[in-house]
PDB file of N, CA and C in Angstrom:
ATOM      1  N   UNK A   1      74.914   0.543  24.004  1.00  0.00           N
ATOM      2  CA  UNK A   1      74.544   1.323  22.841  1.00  0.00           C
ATOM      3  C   UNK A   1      73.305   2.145  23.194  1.00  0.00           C
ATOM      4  N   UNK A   2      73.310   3.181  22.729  1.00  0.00           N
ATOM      5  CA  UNK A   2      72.061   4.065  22.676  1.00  0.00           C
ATOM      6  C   UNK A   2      70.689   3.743  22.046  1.00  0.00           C
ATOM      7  N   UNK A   3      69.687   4.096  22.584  1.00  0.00           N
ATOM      8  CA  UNK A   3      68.482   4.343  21.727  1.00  0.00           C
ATOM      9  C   UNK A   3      68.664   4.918  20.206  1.00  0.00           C
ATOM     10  N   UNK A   4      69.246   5.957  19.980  1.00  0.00           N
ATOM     11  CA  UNK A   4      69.739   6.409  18.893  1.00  0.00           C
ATOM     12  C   UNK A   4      70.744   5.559  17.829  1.00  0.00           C
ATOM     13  N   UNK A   5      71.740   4.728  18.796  1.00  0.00           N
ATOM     14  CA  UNK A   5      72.418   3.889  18.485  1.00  0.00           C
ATOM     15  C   UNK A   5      71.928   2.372  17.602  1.00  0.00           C
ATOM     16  N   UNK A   6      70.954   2.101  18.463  1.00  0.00           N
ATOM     17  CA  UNK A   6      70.306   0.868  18.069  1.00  0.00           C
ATOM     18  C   UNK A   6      69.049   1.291  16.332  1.00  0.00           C
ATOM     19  N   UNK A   7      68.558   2.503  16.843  1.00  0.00           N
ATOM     20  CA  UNK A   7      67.682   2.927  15.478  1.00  0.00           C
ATOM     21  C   UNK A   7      68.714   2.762  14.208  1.00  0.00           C
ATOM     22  N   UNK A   8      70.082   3.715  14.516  1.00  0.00           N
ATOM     23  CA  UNK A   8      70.623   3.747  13.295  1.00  0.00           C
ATOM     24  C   UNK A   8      71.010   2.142  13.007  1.00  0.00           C
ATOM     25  N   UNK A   9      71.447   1.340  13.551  1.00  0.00           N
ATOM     26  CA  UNK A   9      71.703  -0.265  12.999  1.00  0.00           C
ATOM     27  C   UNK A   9      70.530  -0.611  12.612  1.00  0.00           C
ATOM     28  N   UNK A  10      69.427  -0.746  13.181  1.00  0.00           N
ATOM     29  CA  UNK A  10      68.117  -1.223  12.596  1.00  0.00           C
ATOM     30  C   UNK A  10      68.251  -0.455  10.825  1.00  0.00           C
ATOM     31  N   UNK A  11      68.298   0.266  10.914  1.00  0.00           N
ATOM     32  CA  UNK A  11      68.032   1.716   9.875  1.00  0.00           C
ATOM     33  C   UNK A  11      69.136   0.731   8.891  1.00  0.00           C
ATOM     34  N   UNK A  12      70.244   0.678   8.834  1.00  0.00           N
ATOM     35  CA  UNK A  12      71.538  -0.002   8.209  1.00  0.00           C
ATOM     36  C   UNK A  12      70.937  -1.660   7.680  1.00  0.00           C
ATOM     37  N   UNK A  13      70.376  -2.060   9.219  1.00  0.00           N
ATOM     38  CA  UNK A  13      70.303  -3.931   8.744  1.00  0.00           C
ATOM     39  C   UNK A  13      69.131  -3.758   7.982  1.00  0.00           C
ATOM     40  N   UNK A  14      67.707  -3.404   8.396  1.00  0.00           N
ATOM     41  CA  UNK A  14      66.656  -3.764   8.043  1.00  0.00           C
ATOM     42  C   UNK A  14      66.186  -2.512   6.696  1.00  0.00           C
ATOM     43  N   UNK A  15      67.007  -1.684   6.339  1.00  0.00           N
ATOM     44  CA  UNK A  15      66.940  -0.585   5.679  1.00  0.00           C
ATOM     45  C   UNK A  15      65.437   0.482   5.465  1.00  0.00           C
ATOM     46  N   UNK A  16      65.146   0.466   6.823  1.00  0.00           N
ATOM     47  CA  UNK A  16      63.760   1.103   7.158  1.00  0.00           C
ATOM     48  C   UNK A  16      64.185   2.797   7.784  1.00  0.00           C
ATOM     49  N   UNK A  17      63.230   3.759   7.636  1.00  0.00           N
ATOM     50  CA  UNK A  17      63.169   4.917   7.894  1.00  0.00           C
ATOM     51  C   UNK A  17      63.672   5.356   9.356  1.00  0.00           C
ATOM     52  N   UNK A  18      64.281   6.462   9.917  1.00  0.00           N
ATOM     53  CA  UNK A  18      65.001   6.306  10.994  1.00  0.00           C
ATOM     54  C   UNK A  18      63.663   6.232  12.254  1.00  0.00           C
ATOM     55  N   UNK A  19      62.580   7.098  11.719  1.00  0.00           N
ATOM     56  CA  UNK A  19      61.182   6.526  12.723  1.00  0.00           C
ATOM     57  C   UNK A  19      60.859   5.401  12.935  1.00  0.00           C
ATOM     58  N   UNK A  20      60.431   4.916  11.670  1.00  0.00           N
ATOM     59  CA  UNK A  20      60.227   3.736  11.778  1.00  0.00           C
ATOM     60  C   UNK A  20      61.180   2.019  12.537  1.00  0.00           C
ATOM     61  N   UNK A  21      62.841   2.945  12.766  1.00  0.00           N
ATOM     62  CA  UNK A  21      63.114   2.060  13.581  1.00  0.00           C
ATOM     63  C   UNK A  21      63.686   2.538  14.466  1.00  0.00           C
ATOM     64  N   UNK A  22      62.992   3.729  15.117  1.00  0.00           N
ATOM     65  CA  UNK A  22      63.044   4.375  16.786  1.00  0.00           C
ATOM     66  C   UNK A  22      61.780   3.969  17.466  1.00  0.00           C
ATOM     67  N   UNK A  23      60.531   3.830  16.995  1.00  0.00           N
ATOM     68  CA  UNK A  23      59.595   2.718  17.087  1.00  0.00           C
ATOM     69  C   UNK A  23      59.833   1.430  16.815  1.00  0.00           C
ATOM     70  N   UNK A  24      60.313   0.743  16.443  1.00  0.00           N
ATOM     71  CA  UNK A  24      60.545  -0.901  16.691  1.00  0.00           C
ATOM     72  C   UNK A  24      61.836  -0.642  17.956  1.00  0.00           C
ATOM     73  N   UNK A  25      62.574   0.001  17.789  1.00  0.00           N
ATOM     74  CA  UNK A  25      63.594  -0.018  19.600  1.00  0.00           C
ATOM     75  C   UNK A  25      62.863   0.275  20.328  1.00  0.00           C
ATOM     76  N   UNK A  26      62.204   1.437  20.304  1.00  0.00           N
ATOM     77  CA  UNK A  26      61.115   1.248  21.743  1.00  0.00           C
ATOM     78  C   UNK A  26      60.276   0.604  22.065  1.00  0.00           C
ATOM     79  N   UNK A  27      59.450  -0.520  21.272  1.00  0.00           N
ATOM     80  CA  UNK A  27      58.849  -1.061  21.366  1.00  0.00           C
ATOM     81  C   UNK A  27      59.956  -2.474  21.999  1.00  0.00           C
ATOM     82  N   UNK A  28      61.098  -2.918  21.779  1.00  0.00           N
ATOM     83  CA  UNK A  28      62.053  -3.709  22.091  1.00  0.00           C
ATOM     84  C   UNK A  28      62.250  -3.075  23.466  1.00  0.00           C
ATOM     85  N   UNK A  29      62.346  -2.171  23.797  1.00  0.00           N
ATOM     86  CA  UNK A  29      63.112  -1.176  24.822  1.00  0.00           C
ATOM     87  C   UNK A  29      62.157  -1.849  25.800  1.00  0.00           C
ATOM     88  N   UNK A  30      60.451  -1.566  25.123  1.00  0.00           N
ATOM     89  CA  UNK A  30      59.733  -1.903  26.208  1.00  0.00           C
ATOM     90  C   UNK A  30      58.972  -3.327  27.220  1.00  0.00           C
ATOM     91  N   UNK A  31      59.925  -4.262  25.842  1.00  0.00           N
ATOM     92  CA  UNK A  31      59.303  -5.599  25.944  1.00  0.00           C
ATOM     93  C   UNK A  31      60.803  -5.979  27.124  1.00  0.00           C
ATOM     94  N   UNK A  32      61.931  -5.319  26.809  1.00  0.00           N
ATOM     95  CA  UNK A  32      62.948  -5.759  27.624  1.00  0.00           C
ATOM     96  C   UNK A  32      64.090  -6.455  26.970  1.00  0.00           C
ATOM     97  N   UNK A  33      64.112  -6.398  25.923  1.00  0.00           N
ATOM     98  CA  UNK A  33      65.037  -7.054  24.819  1.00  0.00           C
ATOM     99  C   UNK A  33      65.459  -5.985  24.146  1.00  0.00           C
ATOM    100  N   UNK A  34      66.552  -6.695  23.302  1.00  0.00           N
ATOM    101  CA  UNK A  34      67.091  -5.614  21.957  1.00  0.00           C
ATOM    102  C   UNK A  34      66.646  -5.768  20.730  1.00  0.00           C
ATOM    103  N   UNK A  35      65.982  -5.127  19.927  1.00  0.00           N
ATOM    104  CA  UNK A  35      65.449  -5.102  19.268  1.00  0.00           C
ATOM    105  C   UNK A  35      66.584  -5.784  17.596  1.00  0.00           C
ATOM    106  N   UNK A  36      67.393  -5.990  17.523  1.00  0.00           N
ATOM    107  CA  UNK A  36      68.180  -7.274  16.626  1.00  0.00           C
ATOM    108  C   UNK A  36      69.759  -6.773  16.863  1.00  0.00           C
ATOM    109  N   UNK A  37      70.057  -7.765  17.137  1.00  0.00           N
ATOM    110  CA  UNK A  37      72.283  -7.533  17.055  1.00  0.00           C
ATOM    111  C   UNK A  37      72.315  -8.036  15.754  1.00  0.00           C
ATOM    112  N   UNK A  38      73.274  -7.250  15.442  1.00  0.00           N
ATOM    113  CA  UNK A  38      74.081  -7.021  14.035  1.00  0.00           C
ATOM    114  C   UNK A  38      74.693  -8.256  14.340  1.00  0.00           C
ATOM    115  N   UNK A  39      74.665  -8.858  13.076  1.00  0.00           N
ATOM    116  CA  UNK A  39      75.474 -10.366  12.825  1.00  0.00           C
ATOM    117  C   UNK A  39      77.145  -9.797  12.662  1.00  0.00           C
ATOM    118  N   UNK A  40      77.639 -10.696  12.699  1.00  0.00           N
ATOM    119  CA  UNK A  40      78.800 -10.520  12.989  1.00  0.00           C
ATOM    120  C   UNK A  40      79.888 -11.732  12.265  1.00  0.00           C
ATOM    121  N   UNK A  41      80.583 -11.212  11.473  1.00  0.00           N
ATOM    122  CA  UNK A  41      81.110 -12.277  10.149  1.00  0.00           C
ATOM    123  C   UNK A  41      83.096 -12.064  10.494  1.00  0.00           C
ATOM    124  N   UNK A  42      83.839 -13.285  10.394  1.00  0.00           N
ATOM    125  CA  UNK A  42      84.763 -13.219  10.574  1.00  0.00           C
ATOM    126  C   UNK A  42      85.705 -12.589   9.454  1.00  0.00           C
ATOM    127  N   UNK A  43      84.847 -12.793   7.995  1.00  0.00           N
ATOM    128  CA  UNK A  43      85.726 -11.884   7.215  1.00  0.00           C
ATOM    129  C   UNK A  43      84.196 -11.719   6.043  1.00  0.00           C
ATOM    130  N   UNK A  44      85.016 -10.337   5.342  1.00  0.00           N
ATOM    131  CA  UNK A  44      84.405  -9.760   4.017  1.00  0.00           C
ATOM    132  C   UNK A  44      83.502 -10.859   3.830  1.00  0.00           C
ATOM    133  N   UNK A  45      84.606 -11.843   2.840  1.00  0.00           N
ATOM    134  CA  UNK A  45      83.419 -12.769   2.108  1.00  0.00           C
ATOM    135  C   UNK A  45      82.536 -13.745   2.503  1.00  0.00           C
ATOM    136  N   UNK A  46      82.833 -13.652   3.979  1.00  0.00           N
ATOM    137  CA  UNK A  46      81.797 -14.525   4.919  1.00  0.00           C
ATOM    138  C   UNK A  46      80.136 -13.416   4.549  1.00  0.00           C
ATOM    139  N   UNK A  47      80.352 -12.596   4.750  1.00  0.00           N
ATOM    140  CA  UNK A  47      79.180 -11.591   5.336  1.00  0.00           C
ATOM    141  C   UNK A  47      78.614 -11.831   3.962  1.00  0.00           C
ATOM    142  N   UNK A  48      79.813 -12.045   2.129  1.00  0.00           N
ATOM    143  CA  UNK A  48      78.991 -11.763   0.948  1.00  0.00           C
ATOM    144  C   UNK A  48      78.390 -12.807   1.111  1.00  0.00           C
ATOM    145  N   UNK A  49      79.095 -13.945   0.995  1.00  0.00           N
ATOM    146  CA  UNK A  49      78.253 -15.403   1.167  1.00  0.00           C
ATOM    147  C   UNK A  49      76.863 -15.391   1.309  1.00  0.00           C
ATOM    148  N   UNK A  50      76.577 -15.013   3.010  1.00  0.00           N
ATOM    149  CA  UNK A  50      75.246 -15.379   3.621  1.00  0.00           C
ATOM    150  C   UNK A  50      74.374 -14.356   2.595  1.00  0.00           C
ATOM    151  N   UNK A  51      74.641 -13.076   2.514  1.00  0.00           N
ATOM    152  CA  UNK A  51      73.889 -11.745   1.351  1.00  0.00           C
ATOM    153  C   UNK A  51      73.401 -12.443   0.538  1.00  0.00           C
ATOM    154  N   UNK A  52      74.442 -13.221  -0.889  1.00  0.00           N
ATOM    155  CA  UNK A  52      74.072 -13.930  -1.674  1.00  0.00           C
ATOM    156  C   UNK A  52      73.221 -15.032  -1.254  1.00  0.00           C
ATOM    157  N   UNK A  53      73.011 -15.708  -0.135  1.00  0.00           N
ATOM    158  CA  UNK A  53      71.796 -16.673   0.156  1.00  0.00           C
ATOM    159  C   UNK A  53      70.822 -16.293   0.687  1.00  0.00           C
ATOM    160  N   UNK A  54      70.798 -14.855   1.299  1.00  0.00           N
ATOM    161  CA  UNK A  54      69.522 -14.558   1.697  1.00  0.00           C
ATOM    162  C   UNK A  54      68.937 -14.184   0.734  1.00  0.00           C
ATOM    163  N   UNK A  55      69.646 -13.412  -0.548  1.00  0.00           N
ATOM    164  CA  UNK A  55      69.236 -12.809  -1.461  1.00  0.00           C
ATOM    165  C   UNK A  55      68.287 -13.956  -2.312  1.00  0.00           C
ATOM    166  N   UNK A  56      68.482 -15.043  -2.338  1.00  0.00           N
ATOM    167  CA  UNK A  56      68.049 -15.984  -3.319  1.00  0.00           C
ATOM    168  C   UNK A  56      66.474 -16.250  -3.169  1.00  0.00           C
TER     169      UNK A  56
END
């Protein structure tokens, strides 16, 4: 995935400004890591589930 690639998921998961998470990837970029992988749910209502418990 791209630099560009990784901002826009940050941008999607963490719902922060597209700067603000082209600075947290580069700052990931530079530590040598990825800055967060998208979770990954086997269906729909798996993904509502966890929403509704983080939400709480």
């Amino acid at each position: 995935m791209t630099r560009e690639g990784r901002a826009t998921e940050v941008t999607r998961l963490r719902g922060l400004a597209q700067g603000s998470a082209l600075h947290l990837v580069d700052q990931a970029i530079a530590k040598g890591r990825p800055p967060m992988e998208s979770p990954s749910y086997a269906t729909r209502k798996a993904f509502e589930a966890e929403s509704r418990i983080l939400a709480a």
